[in-house]
Protein backbone atom coordinates (compact mmCIF):
# COMPACT_ATOMS: atom_id res chain seq x y z
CA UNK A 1 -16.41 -13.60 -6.02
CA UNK A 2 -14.07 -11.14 -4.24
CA UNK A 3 -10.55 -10.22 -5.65
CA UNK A 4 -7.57 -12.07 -4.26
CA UNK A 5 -5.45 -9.89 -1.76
CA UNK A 6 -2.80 -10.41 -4.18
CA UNK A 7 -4.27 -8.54 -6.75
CA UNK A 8 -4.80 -5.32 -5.51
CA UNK A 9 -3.78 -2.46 -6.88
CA UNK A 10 -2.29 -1.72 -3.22
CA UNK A 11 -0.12 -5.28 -3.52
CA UNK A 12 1.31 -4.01 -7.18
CA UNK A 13 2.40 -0.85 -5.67
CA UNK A 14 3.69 -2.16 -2.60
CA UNK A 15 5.84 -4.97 -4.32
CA UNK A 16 7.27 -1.74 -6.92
CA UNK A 17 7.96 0.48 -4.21
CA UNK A 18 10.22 -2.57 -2.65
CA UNK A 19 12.41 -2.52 -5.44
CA UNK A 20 13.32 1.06 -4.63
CA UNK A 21 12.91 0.84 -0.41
CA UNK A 22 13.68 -2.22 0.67
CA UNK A 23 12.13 -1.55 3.83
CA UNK A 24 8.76 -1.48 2.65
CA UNK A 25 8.98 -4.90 2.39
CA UNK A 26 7.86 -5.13 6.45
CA UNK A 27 4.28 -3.32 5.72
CA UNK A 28 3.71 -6.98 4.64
CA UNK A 29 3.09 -8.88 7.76
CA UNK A 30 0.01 -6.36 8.11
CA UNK A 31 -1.43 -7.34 4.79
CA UNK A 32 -1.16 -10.47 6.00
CA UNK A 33 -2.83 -10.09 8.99
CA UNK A 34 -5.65 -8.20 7.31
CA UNK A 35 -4.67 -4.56 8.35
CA UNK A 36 -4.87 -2.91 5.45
CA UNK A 37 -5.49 0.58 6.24
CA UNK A 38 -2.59 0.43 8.79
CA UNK A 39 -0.19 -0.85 6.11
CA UNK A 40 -1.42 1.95 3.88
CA UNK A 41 -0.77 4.78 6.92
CA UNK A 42 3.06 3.13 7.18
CA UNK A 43 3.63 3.17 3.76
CA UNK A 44 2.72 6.97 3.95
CA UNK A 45 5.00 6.90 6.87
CA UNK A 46 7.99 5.02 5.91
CA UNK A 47 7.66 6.91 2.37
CA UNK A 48 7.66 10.66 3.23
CA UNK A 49 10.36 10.12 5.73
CA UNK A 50 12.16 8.53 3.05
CA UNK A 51 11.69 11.22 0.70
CA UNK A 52 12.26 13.95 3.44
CA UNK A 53 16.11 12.47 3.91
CA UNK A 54 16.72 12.12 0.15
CA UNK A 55 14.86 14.90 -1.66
CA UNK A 56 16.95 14.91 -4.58
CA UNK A 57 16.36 11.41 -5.40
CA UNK A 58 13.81 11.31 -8.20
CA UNK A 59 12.66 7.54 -7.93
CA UNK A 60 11.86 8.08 -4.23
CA UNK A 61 9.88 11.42 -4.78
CA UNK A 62 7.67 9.66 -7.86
CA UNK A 63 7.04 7.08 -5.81
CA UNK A 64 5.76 9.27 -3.02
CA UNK A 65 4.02 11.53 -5.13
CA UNK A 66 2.19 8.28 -6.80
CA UNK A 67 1.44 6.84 -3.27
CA UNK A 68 -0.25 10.29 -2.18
CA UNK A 69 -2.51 10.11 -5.85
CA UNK A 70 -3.37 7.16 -5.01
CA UNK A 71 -3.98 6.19 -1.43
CA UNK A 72 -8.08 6.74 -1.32
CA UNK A 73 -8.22 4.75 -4.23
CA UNK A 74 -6.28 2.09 -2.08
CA UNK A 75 -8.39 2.68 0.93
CA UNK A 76 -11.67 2.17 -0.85
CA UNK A 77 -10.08 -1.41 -2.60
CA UNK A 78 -9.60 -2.73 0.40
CA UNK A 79 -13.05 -1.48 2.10
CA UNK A 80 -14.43 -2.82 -1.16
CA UNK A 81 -12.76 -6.43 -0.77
CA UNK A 82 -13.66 -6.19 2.98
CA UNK A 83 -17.55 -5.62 2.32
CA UNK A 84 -17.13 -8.45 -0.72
CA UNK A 85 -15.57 -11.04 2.29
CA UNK A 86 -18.60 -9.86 4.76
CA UNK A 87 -20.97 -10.50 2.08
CA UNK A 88 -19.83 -14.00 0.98
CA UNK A 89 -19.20 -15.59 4.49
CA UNK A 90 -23.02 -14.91 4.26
């Protein structure tokens, strides 16, 4: 059975980052729409830009610097849960 979308480890990061950058909470609609590796790539986006304008803010930078560790690892979830969806619909 393939993991629910909600349950990524992509979906728990996304919905901590929020907290911090509210407007993160717009990379949703492509989850929902099952573009996953473009709501990674604006993540990156909307994150570095916001660390870039506030470099002394510490939450914003961890953040970041967890999103970078961890973005493959994302990628390949979602590739996973893709191939998992393929396979089942079978």
């Amino acid at each position: 059975m393939s993991k629910n979308k909600k349950d990524t480890k992509f979906k728990i990061f996304l919905d901590k980052a929020k907290k911090i950058i509210p407007d993160l909470a717009k990379v949703g609609g492509k989850l929902a729409t099952g573009n996953y590796l473009g709501a990674i790539s604006e993540v990156g986006e909307i994150l570095t830009g916001k660390a870039d304008a506030n470099k002394n803010d510490e939450k914003v930078n961890a953040l970041l610097y967890e999103f970078e560790l961890s973005k493959i690892e994302f990628a390949l979830e979602e590739q996973k849960i893709y191939l998992d969806d393929k396979a089942d619909a079978r």
